[in-house]
Protein backbone atom coordinates (compact mmCIF):
# COMPACT_ATOMS: atom_id res chain seq x y z
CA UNK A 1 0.00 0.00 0.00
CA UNK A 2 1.26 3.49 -0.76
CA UNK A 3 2.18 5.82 2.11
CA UNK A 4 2.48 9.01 0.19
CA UNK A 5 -0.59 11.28 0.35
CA UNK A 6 -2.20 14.03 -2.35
CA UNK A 7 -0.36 16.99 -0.73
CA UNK A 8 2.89 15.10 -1.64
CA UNK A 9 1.59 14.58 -4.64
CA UNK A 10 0.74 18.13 -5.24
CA UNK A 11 3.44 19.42 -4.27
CA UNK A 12 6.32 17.42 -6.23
CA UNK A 13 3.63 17.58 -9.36
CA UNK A 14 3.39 13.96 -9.41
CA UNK A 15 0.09 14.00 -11.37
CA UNK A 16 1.65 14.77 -14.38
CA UNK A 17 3.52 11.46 -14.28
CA UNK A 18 2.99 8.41 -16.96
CA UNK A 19 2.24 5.43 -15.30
CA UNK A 20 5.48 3.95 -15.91
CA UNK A 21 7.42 7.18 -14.61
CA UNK A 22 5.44 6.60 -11.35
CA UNK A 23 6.49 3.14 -10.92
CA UNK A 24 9.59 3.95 -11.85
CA UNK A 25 9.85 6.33 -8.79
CA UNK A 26 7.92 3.76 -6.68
CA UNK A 27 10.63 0.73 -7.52
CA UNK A 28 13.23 3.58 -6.20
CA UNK A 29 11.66 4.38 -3.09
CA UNK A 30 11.05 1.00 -2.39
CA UNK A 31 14.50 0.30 -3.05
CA UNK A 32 16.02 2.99 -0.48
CA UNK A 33 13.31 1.86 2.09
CA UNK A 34 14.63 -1.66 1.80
CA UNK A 35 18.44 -0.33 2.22
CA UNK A 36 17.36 1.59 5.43
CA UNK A 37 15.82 -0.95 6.86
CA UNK A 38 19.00 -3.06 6.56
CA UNK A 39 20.97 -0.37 7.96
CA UNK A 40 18.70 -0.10 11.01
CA UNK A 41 18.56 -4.11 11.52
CA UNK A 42 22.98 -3.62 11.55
CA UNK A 43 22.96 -1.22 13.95
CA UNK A 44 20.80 -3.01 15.65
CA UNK A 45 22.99 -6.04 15.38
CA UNK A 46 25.89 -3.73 16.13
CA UNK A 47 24.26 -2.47 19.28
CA UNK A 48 23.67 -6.05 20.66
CA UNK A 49 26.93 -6.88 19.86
CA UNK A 50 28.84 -4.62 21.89
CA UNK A 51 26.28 -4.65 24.59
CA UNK A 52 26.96 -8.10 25.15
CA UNK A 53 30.60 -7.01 25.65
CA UNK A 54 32.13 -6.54 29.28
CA UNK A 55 32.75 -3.24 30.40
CA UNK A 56 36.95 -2.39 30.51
CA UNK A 57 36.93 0.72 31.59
CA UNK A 58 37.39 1.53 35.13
CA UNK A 59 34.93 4.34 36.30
CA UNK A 60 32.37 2.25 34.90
CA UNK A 61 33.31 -0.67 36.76
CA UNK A 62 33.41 0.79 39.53
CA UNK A 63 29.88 2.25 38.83
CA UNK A 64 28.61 -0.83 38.60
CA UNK A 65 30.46 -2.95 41.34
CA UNK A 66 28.66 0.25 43.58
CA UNK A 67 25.67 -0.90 42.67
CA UNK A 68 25.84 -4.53 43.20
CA UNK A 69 25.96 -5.83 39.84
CA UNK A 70 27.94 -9.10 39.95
CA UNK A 71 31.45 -8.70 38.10
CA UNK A 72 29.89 -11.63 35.60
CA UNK A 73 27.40 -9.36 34.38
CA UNK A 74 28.83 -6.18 33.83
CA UNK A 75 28.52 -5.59 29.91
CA UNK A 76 27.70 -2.51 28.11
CA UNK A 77 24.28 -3.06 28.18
CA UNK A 78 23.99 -3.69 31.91
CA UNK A 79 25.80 -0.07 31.99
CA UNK A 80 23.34 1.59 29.77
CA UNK A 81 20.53 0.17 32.01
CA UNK A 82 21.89 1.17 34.79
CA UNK A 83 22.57 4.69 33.90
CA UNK A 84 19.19 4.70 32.86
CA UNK A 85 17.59 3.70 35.52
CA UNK A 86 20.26 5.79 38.02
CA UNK A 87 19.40 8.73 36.16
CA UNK A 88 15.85 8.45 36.09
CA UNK A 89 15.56 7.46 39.77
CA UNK A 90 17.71 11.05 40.22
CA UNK A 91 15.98 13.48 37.74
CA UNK A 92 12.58 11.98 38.58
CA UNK A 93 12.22 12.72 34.65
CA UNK A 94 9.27 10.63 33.43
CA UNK A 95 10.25 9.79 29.70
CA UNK A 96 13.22 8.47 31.06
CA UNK A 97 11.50 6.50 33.26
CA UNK A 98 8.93 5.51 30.74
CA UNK A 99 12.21 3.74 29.17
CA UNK A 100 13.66 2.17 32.16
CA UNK A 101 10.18 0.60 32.77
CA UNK A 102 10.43 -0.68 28.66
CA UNK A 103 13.88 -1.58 29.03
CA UNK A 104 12.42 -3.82 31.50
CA UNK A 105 9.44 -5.37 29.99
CA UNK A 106 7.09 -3.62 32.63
CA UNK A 107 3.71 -1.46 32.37
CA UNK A 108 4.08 1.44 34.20
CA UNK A 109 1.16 1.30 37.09
């Protein structure tokens, strides 16, 4: 299904189009939608990657060893989490929180 809409194509005068010009232009877009949609799903896999990695570096560490997270599962992502949750706890900031509760598969009640 299309997601353009009649003011886009008003605007880019895309009623004076043949039919085969506007396919044309629809096999392109659906092209470069494809190709950032791959991107997104490797930085995604990027992302995981590294989040699975342990943390090396010290003030992190020591961060985390603070808070009681056992020295077997202090990756990057347990970090992130952290911070998250640290920050949101501190800043009482409710998007962040909103987040936090995602990160952790919970509704907010």
């Amino acid at each position: 299904m299309a997601r353009g809409n009649l003011k886009n194509i008003e605007r880019h005068n895309l009623k004076n189009l043949t039919a085969e010009q506007r396919r044309e232009m629809a096999i392109k877009a659906g092209r470069a939608s494809a190709e950032s949609r791959k991107k997104k799903k490797n930085i995604k896999e990027l992302f995981r990657t590294i989040g699975d990695l342990p943390v090396t570096e010290p003030k992190i560490l020591i961060q985390l060893e603070k808070l009681g997270i056992p020295k077997d599962e202090q990756t990057w992502e347990m970090a992130v989490a952290a911070s998250a949750l640290v920050k949101a706890i501190k800043t009482d900031n409710p998007k962040l929180l909103e987040f936090v509760l995602e990160l952790l598969d919970r509704e907010e009640n």
